[in-house]
Protein backbone atom coordinates (compact mmCIF):
# COMPACT_ATOMS: atom_id res chain seq x y z
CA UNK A 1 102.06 44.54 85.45
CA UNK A 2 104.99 44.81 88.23
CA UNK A 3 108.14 46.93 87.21
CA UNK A 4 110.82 47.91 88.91
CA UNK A 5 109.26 51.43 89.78
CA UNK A 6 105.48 50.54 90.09
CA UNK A 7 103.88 47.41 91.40
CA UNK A 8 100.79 46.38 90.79
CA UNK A 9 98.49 44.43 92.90
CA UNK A 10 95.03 43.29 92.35
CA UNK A 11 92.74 41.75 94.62
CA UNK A 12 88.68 42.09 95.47
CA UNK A 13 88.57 44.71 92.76
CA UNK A 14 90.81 47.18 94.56
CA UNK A 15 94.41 47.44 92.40
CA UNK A 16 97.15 48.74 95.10
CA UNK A 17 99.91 51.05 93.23
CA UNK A 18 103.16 51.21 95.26
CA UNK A 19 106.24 53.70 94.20
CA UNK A 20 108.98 51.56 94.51
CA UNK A 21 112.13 53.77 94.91
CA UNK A 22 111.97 53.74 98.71
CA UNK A 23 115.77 54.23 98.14
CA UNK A 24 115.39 57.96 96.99
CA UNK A 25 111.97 59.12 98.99
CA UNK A 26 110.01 57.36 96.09
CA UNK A 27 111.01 60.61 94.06
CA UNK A 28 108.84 60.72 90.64
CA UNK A 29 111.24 60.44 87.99
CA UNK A 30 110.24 59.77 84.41
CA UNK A 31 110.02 56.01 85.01
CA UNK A 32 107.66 56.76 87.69
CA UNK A 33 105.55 58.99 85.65
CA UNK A 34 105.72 56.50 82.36
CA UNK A 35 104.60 53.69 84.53
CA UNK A 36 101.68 55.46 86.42
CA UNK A 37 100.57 56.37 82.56
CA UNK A 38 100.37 52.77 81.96
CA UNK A 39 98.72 51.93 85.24
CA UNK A 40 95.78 54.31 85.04
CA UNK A 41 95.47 53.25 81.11
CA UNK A 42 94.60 50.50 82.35
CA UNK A 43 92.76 51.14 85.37
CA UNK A 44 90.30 53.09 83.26
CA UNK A 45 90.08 50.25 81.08
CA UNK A 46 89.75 47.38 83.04
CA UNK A 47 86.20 45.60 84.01
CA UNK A 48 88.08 43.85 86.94
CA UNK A 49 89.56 47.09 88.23
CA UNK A 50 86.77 48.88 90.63
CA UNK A 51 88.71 51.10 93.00
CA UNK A 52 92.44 52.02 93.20
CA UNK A 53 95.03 52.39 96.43
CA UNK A 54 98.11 54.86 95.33
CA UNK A 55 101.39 54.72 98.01
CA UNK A 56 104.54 54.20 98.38
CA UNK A 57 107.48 51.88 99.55
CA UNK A 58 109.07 51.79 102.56
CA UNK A 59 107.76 53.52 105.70
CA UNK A 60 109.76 57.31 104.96
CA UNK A 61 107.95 58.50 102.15
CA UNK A 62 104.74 58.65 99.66
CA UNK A 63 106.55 60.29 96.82
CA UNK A 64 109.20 63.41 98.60
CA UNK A 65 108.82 65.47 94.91
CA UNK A 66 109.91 65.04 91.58
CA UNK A 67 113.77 63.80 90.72
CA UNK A 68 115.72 66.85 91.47
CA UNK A 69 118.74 65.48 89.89
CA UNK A 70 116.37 64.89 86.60
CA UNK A 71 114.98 68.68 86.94
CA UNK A 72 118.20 70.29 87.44
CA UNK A 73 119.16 69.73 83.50
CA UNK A 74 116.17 71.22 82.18
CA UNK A 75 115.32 74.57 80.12
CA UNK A 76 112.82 76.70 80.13
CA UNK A 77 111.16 74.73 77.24
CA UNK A 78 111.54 71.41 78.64
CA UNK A 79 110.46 72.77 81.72
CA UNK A 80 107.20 73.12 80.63
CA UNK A 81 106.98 69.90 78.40
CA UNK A 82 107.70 68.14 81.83
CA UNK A 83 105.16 70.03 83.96
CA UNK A 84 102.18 69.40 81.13
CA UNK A 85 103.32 65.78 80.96
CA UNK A 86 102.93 65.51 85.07
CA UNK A 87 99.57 67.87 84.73
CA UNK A 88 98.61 65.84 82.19
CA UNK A 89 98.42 62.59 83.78
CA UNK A 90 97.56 63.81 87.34
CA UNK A 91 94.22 65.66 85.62
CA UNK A 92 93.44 61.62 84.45
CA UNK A 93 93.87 60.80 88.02
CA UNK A 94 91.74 63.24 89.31
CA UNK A 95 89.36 62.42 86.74
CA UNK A 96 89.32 58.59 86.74
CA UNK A 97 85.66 56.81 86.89
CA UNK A 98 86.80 54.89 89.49
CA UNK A 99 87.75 55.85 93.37
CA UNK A 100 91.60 56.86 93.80
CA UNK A 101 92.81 56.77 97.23
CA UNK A 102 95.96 58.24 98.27
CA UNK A 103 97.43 56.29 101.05
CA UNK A 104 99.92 58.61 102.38
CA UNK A 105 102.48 56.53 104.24
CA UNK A 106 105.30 59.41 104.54
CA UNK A 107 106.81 62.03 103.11
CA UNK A 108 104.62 63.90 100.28
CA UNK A 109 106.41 66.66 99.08
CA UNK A 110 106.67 68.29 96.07
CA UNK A 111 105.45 66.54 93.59
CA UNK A 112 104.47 63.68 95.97
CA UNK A 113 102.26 65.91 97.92
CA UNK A 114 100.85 67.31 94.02
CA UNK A 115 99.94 63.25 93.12
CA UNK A 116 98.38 62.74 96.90
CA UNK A 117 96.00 66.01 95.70
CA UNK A 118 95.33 64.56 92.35
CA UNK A 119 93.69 61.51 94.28
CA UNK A 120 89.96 61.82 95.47
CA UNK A 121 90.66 60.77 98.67
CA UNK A 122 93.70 61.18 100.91
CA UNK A 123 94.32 59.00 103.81
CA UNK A 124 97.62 59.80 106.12
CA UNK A 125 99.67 57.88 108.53
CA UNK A 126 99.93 59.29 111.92
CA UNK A 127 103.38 60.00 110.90
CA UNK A 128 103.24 61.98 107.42
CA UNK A 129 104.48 65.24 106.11
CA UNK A 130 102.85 67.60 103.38
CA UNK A 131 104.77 70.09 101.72
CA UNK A 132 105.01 72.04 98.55
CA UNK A 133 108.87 73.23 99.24
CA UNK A 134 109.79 74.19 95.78
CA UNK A 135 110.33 77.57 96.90
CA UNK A 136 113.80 76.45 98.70
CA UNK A 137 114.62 75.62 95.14
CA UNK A 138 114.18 78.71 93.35
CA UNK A 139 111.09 76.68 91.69
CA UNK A 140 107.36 76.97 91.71
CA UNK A 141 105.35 73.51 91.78
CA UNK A 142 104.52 72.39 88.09
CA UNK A 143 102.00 69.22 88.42
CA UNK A 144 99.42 71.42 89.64
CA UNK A 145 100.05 71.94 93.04
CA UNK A 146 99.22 76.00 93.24
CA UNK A 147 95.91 75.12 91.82
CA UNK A 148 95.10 71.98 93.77
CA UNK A 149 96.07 73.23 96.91
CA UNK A 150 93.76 76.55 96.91
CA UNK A 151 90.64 74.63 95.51
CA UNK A 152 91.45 72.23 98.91
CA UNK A 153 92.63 74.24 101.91
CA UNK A 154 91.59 78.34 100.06
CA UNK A 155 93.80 80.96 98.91
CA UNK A 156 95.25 81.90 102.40
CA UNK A 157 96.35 78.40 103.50
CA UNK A 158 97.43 77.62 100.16
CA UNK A 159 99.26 80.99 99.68
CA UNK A 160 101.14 80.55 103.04
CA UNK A 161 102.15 76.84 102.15
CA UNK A 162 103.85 78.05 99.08
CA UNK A 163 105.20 80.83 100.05
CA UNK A 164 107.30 79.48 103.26
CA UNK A 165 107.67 75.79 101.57
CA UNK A 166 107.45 74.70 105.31
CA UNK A 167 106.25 71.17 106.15
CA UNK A 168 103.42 70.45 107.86
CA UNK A 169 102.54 67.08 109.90
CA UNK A 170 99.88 65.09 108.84
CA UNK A 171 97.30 65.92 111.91
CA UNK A 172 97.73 69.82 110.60
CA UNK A 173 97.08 68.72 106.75
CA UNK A 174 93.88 67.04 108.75
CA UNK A 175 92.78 70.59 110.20
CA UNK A 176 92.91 72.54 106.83
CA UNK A 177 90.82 69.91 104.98
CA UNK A 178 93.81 68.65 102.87
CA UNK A 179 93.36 65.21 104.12
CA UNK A 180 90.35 63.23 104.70
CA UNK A 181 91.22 61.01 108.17
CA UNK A 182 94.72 60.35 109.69
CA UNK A 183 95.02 56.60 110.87
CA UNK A 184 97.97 54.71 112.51
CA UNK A 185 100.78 54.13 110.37
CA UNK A 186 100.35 50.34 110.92
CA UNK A 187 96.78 50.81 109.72
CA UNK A 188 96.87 52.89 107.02
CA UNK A 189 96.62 50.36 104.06
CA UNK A 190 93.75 48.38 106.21
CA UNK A 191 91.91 51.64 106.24
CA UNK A 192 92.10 52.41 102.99
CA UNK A 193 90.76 49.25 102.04
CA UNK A 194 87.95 49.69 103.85
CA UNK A 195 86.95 52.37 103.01
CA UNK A 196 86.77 51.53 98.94
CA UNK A 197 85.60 48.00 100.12
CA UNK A 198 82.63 50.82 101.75
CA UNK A 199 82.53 53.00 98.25
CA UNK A 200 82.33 49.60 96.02
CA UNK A 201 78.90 48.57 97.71
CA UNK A 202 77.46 50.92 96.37
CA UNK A 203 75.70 51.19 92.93
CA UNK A 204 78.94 51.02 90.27
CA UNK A 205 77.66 53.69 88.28
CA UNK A 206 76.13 56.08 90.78
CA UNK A 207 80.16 55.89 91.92
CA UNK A 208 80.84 56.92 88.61
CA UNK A 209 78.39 59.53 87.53
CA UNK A 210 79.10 61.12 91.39
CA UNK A 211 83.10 61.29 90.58
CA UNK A 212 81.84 63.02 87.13
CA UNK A 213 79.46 65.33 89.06
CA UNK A 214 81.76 66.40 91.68
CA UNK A 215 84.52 67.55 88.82
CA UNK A 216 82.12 69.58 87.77
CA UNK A 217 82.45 71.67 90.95
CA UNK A 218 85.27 73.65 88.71
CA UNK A 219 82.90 75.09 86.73
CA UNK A 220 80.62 78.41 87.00
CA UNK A 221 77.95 77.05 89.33
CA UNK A 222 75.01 77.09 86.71
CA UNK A 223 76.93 75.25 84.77
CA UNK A 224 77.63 72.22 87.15
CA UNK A 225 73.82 72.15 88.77
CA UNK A 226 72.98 71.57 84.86
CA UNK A 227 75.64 68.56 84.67
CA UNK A 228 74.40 67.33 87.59
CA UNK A 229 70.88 67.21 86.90
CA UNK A 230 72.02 65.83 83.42
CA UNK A 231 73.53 63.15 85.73
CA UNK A 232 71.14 62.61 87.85
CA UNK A 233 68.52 61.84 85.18
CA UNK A 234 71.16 59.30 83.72
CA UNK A 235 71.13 57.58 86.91
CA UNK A 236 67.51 57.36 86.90
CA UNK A 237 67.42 55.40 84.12
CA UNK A 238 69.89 52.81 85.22
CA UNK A 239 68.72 49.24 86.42
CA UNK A 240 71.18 49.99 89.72
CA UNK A 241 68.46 52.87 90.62
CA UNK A 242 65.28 50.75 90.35
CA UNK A 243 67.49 47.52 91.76
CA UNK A 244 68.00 50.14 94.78
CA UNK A 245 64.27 51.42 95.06
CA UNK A 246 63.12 48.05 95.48
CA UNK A 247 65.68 47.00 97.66
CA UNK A 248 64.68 49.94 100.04
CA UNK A 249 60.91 49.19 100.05
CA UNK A 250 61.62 45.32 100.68
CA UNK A 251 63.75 46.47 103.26
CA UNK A 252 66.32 44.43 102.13
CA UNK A 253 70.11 45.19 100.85
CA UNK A 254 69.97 45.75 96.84
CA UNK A 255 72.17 43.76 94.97
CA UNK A 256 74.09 45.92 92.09
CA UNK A 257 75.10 44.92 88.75
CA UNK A 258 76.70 47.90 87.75
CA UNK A 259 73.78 48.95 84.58
């Protein structure tokens, strides 16, 4: 599935997605976009697909924001076609059945630092920059980053983020909560693999039903406690769960099939 903007590697159930435009920051034009469509198409389709690594090429940069040069000749209308297109498909990351981990190898502004939210996990080199600098541009951030970034770091955080566009390193994203660990630069794929190879031990579809459960967390909280206890009683009736009961009483470690 390699293309000249995305590669694709698969291996032990973990597919690594790589922005290859190291040449411009990794900047997410609407190559970029069009082929991370067609990855996560078939990510969520895919049997032999179990967990997902998202970065970037080169050592400068996850994704440093959208295509300027590409934004610069839009209008208002297709202004907004573009930022539903990018909301669109970042909402299918967030919401993929299977773990998405954002390996943060550089820059993430922008944009970049928008698709690094959209992931459920972040992981950062020692070496990384956030941002949401759209500000400097006149410009507000359009794949979802003024919602993202509150529901991760709150209002205040988020508000003064925005409103400066000032970069932050990656051990300060660590303090707000808007990463999950910062790891050496020259570990920071080895980590991430570790941790799904951690996540895909686990029963397959108490992964998914958990991913489900947690999106829930944007709704009213009556409403998610119900769709969680919805999912919980699916979970119940899995063969994973009673595979996992037994294997705790015999003591021993329970061997999954994913039903």
């Amino acid at each position: 599935m390699n293309n000249t903007t995305l590669l694709w590697e698969l291996s032990e159930g973990i597919a690594l997605l790589v922005i290859n435009r190291p040449e411009v920051l990794n900047a997410l034009n609407g190559q970029v976009l069009e082929a991370l469509e067609a990855a996560f198409e078939r990510i969520y389709t895919d049997p032999e697909v179990r967990g997902v690594i998202l970065t970037g090429a080169g050592e400068k940069a996850f994704a440093a924001g959208a295509d300027i040069a590409e934004l610069s000749g839009l209008d208002a209308l297709r202004g907004w076609e573009q930022a539903r297109r990018g909301q669109r498909l970042f909402d299918r990351i967030e919401r993929c059945p299977k773990p998405v981990v954002a390996a943060v190898n550089g820059y993430a502004l922008g944009g970049g630092c928008e698709l690094a939210m959209a992931c459920h996990v972040r992981f950062a080199a020692d070496t990384a920059q956030f941002g949401q600098p759209e500000v400097n541009l006149g410009l507000i951030p359009g794949y979802g980053g003024t919602q993202r970034l509150v529901r991760l770091v709150g209002r205040g955080r988020a508000l003064e983020l925005l409103l400066t566009g000032e970069r932050i390193s990656a051990e300060r994203a660590y303090q707000i909560g808007l990463v999950n660990r910062v790891v050496p630069a020259d570990r920071l794929l080895e980590e991430a693999r570790a941790f799904l190879k951690t996540v895909l031990s686990k029963g397959p579809v108490a992964v998914r039903l958990l991913l489900e459960a947690v999106a829930a967390a944007d709704l009213p909280l009556e409403a998610g406690l119900a769709r969680e206890a919805e999912l919980f009683g699916l979970a119940m009736a899995t063969e994973d769960f009673r595979e996992g009961t037994r294997a705790f009483m015999e003591k021993r470690k329970p061997v999954f099939r994913g039903r």
